[in-house]
C-alpha atoms as a PDB file:
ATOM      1  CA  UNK A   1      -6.328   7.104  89.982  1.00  0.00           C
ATOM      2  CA  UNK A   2      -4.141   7.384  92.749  1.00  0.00           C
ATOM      3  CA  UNK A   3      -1.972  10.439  93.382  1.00  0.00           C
ATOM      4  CA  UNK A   4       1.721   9.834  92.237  1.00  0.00           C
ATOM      5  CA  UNK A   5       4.244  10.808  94.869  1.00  0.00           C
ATOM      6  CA  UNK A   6       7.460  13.145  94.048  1.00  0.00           C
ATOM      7  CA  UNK A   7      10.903  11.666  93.691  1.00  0.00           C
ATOM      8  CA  UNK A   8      14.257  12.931  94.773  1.00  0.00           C
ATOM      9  CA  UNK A   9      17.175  13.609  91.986  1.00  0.00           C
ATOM     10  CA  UNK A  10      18.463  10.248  94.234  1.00  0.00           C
ATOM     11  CA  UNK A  11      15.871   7.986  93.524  1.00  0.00           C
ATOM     12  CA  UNK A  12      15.236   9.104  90.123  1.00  0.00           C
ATOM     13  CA  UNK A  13      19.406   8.474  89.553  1.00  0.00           C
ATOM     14  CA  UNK A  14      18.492   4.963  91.021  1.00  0.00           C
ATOM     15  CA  UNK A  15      16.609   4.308  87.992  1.00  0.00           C
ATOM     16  CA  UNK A  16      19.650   4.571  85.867  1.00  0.00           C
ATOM     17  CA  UNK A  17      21.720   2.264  85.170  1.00  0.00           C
ATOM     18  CA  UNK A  18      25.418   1.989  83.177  1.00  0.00           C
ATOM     19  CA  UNK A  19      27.790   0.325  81.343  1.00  0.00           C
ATOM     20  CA  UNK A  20      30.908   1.756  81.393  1.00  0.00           C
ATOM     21  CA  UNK A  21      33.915   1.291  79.126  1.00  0.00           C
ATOM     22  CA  UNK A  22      37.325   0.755  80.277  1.00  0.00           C
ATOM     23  CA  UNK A  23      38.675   4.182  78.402  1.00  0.00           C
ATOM     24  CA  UNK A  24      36.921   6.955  79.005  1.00  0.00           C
ATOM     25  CA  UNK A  25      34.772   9.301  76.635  1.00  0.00           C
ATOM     26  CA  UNK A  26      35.262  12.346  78.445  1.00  0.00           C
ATOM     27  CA  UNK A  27      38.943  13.851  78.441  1.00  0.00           C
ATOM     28  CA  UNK A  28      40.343  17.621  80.066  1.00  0.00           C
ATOM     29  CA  UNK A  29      42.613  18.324  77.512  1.00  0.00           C
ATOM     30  CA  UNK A  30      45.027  20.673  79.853  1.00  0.00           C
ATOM     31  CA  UNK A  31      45.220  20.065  83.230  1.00  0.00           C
ATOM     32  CA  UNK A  32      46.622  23.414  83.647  1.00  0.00           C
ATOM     33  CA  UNK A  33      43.751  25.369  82.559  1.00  0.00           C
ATOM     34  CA  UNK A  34      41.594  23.601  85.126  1.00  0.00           C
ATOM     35  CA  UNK A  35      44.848  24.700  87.623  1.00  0.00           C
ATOM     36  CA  UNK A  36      45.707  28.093  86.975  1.00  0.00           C
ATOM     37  CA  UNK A  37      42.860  29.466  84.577  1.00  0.00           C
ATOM     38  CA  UNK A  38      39.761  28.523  85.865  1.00  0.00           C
ATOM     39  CA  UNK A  39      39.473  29.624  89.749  1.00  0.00           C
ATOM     40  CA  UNK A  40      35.846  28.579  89.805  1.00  0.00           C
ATOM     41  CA  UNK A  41      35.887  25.016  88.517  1.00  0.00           C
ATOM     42  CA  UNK A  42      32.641  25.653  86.761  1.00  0.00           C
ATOM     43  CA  UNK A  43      32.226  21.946  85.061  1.00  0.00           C
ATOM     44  CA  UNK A  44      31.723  20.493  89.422  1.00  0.00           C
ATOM     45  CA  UNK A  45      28.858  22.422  89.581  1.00  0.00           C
ATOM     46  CA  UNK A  46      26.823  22.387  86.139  1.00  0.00           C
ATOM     47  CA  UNK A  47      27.130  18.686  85.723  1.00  0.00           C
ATOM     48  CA  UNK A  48      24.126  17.296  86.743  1.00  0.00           C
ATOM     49  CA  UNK A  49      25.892  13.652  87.253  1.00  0.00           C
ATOM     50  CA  UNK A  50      28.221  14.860  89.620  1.00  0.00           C
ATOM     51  CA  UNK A  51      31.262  13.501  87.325  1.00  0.00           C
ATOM     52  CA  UNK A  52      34.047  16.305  87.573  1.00  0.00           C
ATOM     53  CA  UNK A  53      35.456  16.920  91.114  1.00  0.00           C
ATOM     54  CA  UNK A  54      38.312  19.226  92.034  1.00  0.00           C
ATOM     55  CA  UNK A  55      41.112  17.190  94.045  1.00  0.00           C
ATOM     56  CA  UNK A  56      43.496  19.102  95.539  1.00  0.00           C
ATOM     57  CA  UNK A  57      45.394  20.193  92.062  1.00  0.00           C
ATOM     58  CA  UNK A  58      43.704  18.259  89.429  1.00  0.00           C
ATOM     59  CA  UNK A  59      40.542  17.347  88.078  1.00  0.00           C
ATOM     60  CA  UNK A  60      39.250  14.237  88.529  1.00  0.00           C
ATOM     61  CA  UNK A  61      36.238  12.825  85.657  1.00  0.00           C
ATOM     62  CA  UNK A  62      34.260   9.854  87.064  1.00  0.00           C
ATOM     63  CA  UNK A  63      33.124   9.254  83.192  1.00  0.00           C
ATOM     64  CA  UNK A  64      31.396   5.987  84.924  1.00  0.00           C
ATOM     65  CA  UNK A  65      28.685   7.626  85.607  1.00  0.00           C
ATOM     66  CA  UNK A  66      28.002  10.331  83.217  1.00  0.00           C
ATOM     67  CA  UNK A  67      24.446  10.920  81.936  1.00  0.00           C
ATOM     68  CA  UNK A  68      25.863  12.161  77.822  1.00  0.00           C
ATOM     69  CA  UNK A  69      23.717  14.923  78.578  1.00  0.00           C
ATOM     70  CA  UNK A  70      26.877  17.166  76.832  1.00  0.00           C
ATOM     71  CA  UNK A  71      26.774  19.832  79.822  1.00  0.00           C
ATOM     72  CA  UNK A  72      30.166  19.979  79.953  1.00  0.00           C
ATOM     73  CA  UNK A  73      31.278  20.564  75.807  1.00  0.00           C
ATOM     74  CA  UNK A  74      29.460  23.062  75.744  1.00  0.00           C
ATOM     75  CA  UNK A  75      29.532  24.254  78.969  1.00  0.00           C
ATOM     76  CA  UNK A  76      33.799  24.512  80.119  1.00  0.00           C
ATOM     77  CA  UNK A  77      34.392  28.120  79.239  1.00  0.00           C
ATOM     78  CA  UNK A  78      37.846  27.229  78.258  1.00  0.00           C
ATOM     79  CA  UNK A  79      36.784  24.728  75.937  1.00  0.00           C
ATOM     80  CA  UNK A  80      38.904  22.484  77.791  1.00  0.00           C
ATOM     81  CA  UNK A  81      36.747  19.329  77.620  1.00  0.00           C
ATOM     82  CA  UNK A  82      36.564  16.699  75.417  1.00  0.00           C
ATOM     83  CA  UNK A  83      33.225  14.818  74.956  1.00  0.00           C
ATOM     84  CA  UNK A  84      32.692  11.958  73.063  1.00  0.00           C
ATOM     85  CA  UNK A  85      29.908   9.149  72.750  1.00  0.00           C
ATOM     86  CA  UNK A  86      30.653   6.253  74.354  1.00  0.00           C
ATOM     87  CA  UNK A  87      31.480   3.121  72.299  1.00  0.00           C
ATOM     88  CA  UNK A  88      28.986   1.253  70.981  1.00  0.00           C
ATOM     89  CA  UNK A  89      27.202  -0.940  73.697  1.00  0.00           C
ATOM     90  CA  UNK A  90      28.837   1.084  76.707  1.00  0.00           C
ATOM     91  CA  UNK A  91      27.051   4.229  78.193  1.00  0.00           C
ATOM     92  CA  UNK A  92      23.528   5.129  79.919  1.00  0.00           C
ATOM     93  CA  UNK A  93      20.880   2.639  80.092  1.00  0.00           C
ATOM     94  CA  UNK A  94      17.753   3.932  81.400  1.00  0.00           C
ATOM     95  CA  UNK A  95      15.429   2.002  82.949  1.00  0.00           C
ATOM     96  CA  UNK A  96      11.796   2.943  83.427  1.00  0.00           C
ATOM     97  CA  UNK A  97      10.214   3.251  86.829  1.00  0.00           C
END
């Protein structure tokens, strides 16, 4: 049997694939908790899809790629994140590989 070789978080993320709704499931309810009540940002680093990144002065949520691993409900300790499932059909598709 031959020995399997290690993949990267990249190529792993390769084998996923999505289909993303026009609305988004994921919604920061205040913008200005994520300003002027949350100095670390916390949800940019725990994500594991990369999908919240601080711009400047607001939070930008790249729901396209989100994994619905529900990091970030649980996670935001402002509770200032709104996850939902996608909508039927829409969402991750994993492939195997």
């Amino acid at each position: 049997m031959g020995e399997r070789k290690c993949q990267s978080i990249e190529e792993k993320q390769y084998l996923v694939r999505f289909n993303a709704d026009t609305k988004s499931h994921l919604t920061v309810m205040d913008a200005d908790i994520c300003l002027n009540h949350c100095p670390d940002k916390i949800c940019t680093i725990f994500c594991p899809a990369e999908v919240y990144k601080w711009e400047e002065i607001r939070m930008h949520v790249g729901y396209e790629g989100c994994h619905e691993c529900g990091s970030c409900r649980i996670g935001c300790p402002h509770q200032n994140i709104k996850w939902e499932y996608p909508k039927g059909g829409h969402g991750i598709v994993f492939r195997l590989g």
